[in-house]
Protein backbone atom coordinates (compact mmCIF):
# COMPACT_ATOMS: atom_id res chain seq x y z
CA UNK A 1 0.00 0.00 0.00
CA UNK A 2 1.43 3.46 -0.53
CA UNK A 3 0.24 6.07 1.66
CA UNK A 4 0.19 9.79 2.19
CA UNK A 5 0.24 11.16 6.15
CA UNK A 6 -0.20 14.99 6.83
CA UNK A 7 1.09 16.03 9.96
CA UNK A 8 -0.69 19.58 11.61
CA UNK A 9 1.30 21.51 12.93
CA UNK A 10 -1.20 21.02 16.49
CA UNK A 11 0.56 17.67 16.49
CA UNK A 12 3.90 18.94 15.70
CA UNK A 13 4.13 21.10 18.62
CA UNK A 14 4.16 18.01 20.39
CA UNK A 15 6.75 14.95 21.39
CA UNK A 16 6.04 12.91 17.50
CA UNK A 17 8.19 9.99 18.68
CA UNK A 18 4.53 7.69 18.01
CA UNK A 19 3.99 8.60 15.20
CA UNK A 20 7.65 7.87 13.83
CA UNK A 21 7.79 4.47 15.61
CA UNK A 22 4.61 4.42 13.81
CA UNK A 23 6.52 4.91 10.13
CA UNK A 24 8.72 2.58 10.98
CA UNK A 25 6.25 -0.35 11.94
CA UNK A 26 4.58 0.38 8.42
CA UNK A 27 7.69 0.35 6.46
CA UNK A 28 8.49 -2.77 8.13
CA UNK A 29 5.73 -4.21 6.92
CA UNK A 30 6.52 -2.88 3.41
CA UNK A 31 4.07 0.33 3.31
CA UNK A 32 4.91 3.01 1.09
CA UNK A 33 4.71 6.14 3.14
CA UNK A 34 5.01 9.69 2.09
CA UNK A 35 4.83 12.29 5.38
CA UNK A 36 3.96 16.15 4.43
CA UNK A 37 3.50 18.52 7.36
CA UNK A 38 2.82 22.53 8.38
CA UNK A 39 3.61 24.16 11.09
CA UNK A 40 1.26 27.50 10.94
CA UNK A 41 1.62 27.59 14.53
CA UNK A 42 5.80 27.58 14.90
CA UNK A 43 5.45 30.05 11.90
CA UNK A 44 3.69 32.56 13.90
CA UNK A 45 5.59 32.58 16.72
CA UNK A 46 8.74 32.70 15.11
CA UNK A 47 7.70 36.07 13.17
CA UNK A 48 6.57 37.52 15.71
CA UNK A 49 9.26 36.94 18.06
CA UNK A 50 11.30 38.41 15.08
CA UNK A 51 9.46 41.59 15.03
CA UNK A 52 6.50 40.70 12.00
CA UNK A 53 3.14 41.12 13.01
CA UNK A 54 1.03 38.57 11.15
CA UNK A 55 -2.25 39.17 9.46
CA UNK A 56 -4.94 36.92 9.01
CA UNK A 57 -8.11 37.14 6.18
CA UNK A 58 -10.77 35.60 5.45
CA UNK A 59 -11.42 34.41 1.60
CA UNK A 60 -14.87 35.22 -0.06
CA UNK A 61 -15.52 31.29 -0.36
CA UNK A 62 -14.87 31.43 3.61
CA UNK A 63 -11.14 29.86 4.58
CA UNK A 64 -9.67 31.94 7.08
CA UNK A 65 -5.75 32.20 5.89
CA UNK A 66 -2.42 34.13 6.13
CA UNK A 67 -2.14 36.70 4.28
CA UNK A 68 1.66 36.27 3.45
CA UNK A 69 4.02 38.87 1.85
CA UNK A 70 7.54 38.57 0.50
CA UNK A 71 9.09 38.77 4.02
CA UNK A 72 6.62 36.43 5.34
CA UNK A 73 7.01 33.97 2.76
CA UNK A 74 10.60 33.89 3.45
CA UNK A 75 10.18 33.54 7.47
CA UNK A 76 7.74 30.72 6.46
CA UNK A 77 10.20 28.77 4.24
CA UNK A 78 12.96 28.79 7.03
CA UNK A 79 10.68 27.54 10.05
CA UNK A 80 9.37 24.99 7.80
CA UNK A 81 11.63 23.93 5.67
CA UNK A 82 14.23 24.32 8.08
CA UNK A 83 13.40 23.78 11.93
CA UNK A 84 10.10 21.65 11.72
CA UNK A 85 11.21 19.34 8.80
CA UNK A 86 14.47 18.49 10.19
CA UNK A 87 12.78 17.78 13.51
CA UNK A 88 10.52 15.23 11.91
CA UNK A 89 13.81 13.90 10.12
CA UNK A 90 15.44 13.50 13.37
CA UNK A 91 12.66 11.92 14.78
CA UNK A 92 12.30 9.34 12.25
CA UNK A 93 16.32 8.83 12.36
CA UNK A 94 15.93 7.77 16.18
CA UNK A 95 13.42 5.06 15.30
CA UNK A 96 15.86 3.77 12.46
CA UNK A 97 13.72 5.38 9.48
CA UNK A 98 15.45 6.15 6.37
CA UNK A 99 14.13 9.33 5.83
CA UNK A 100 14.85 12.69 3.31
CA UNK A 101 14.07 15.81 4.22
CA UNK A 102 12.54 18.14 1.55
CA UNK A 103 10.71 21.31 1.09
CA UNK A 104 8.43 21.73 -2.22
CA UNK A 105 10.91 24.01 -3.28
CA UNK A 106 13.63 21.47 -3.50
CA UNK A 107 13.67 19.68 -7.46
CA UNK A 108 10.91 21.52 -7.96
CA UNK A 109 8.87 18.98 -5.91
CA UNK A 110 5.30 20.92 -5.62
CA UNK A 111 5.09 23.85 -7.93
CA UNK A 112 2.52 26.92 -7.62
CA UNK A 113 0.98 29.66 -9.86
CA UNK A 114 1.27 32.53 -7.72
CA UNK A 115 -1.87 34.57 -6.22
CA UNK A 116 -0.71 38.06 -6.68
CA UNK A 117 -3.94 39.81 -5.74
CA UNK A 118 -6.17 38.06 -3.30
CA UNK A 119 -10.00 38.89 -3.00
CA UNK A 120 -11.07 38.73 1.01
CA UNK A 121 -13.85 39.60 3.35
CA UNK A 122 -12.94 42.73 5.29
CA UNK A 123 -15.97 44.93 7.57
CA UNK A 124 -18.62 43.75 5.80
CA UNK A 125 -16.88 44.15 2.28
CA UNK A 126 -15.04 42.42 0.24
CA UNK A 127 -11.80 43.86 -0.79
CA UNK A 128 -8.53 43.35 -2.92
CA UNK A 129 -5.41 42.69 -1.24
CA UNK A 130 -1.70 43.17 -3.53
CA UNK A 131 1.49 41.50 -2.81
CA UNK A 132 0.37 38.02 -1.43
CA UNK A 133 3.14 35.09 -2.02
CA UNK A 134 0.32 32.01 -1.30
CA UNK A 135 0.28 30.26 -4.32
CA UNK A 136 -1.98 27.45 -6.13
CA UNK A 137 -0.78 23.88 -6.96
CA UNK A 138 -0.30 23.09 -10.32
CA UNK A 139 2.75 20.54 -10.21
CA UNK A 140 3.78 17.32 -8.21
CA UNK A 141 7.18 15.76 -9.39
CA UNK A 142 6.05 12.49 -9.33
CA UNK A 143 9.28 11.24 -10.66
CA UNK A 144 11.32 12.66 -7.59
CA UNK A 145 9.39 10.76 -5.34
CA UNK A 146 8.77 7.80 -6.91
CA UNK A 147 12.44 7.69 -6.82
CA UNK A 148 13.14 7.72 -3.12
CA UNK A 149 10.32 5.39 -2.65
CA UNK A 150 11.52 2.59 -4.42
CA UNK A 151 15.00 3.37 -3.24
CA UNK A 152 13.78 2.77 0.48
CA UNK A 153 13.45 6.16 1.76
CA UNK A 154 10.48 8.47 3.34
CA UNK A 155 10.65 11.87 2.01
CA UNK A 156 9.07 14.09 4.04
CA UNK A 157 7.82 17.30 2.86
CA UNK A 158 7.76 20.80 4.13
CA UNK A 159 4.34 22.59 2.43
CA UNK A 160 6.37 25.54 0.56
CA UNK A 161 6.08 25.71 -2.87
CA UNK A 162 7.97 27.02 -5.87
CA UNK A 163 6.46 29.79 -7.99
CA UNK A 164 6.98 30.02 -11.81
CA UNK A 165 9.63 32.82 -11.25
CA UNK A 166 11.30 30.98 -8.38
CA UNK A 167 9.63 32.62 -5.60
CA UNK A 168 8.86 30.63 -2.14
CA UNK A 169 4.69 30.23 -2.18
CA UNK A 170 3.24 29.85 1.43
CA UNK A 171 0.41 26.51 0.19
CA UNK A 172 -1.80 25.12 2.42
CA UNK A 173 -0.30 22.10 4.04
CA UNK A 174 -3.55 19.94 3.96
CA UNK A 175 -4.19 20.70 0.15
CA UNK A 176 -0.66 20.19 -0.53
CA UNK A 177 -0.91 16.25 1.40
CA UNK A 178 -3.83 16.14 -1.39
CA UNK A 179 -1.73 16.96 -4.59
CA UNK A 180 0.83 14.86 -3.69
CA UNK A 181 -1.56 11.95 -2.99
CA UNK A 182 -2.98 12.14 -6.09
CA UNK A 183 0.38 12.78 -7.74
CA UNK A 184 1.94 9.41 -6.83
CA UNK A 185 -1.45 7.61 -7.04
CA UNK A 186 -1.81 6.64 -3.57
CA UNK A 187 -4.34 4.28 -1.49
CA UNK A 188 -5.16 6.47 1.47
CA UNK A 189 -4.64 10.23 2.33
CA UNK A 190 -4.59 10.31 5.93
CA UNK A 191 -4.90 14.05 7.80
CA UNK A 192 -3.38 13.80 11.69
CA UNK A 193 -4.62 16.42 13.44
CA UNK A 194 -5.36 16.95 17.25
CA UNK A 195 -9.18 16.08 17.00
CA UNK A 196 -10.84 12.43 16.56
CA UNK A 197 -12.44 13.57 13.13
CA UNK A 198 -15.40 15.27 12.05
CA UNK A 199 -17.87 16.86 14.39
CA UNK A 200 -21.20 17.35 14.20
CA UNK A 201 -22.88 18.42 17.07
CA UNK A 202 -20.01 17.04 19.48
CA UNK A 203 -20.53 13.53 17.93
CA UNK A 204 -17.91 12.08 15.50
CA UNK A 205 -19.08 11.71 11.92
CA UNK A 206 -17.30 8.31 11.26
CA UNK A 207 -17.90 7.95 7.65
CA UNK A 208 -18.82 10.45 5.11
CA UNK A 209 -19.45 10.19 1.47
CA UNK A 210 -17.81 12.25 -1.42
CA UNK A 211 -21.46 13.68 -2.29
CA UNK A 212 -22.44 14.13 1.71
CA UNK A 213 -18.79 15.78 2.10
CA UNK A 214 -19.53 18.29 -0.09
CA UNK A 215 -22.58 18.94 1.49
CA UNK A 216 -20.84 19.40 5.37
CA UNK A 217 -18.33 21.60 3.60
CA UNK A 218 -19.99 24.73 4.20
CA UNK A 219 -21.08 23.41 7.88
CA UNK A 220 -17.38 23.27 9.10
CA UNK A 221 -15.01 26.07 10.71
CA UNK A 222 -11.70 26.55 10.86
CA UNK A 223 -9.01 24.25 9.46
CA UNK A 224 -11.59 21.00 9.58
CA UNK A 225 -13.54 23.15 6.69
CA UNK A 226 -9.85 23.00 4.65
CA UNK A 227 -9.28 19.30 5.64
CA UNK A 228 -12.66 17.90 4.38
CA UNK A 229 -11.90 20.55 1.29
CA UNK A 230 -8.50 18.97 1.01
CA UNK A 231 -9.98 15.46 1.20
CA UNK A 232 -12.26 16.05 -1.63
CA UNK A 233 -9.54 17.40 -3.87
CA UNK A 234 -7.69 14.19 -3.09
CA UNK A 235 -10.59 11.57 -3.93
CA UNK A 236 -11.09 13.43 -7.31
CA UNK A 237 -7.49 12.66 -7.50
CA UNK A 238 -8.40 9.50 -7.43
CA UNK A 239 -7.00 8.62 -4.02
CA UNK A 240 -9.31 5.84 -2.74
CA UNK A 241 -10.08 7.06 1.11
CA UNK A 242 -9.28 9.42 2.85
CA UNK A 243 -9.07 9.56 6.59
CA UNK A 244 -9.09 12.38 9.18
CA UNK A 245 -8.11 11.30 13.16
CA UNK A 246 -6.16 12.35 16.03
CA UNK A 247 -2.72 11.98 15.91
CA UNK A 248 -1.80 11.79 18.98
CA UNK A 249 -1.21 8.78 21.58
CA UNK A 250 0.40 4.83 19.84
CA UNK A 251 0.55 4.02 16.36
CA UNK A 252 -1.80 6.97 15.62
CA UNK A 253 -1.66 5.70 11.51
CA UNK A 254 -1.87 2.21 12.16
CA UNK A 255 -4.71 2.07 14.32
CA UNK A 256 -6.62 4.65 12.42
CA UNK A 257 -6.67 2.30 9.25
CA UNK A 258 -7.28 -0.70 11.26
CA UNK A 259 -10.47 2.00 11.88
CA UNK A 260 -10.16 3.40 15.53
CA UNK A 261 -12.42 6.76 16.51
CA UNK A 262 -11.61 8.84 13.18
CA UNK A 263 -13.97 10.15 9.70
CA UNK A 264 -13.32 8.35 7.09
CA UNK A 265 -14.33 9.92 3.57
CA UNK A 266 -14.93 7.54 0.55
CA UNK A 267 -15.06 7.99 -2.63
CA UNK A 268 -18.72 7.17 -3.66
């Protein structure tokens, strides 16, 4: 089975020395496993313990996101690409995992268009805003990848992209755990965050269609509105299932296929 893990950044700001014991017990087992992780969290304190204020805005289709110029979009790079992918590296090397650590910047690994001019929701209004470095997905090397899979390897990505001029793209790490999934045609996309899944009412959905996902879309808040987003994207992909659970406490992959408290969305 080859399969793509997104780690939150709510997960990474804890010990992950499950979930790479967890890697390891999969490859053992010969799973394919890709990891891709954020770290909006680390990002924003790191800025503004350097002195950059960060904004937040909220799109017209109702994704609350950073609203990242060029100095922000190098501060990003660094704490991602830098500081939280070699800790995940590290953490894998403990536990034996051959692992590489790469950003999507490096061999062009995920490449962006650029969204120059962003349209958000402002007082009541909906305004343009100039200068943004976030950036849409167009490109997945495949080939890079498929490469240090069959050589033995993890990679594990950092979600910065590369824009058509060479400029570092802040992309959303869920939606980037997507493209790649669909990129190197895997089984199952799963999303580790610090929740058990979807909620609806306080009660975990367990299972959702593509069709009912669509329909709980607008329902959702806050980054469980971009994960179910993210999931669709990823079963139109053609990745088969795609799960969302908690990442924390033992084997936090393992026993979320073998189907512990989590949503699972299908694609039906």
């Amino acid at each position: 089975m080859r399969l793509v893990v997104k780690i939150g950044g709510s997960v990474l700001d804890r010990d992950i020395s499950d979930i790479a014991r967890d890697v390891r017990g999969l490859r053992d087992h010969g799973e394919e496993v890709v990891l891709v992780h954020g770290g909006a969290r680390k990002v924003t304190e790191v800025a503004e313990r350097m002195g950059k204020k960060q904004r937040f805005v909220l799109s017209v289709s109702g994704f609350r996101s950073r609203y990242t110029d060029k100095e922000t979009a190098e501060i990003y790079t660094m704490v991602i690409s830098g500081l939280l992918n070699k800790h995940i590296v590290a953490s894998l090397s403990r536990e034996g995992v051959r692992s590489v650590g790469l950003s999507g910047i490096d061999g062009f690994l995920i490449k962006a268009e650029r969204k120059e001019r962003i349209k958000v929701r402002e007082g009541g209004k909906v305004i343009l805003i100039d200068g943004d470095y976030t950036g849409k997905i167009v490109e997945v090397n495949r080939g890079l990848l498929g490469c240090l899979l069959s050589a033995g390897y993890v990679p594990v990505i950092g979600s910065v992209a590369i824009g058509q001029e060479g400029e570092f793209l802040n992309v959303d790490g869920d939606r980037a755990a997507a493209s790649v999934a669909g990129a190197i045609g895997a089984d199952v996309l799963v999303l580790l965050t610090d929740v058990p899944g979807v909620l609806d009412g306080g009660k975990l959905v367990r299972m959702l269609s593509r069709s009912e996902a669509r329909l709980t879309v607008p329902k959702l808040e806050g980054g469980m509105r971009r994960k179910v987003f993210a999931a669709l994207e990823a079963l139109d992909a053609g990745v088969k299932k795609v799960f969302i659970s908690s990442g924390l406490g033992p084997e936090p992959i393992t026993s979320t296929l073998r189907g512990k408290e989590c949503t699972v969305i299908v694609n039906e």
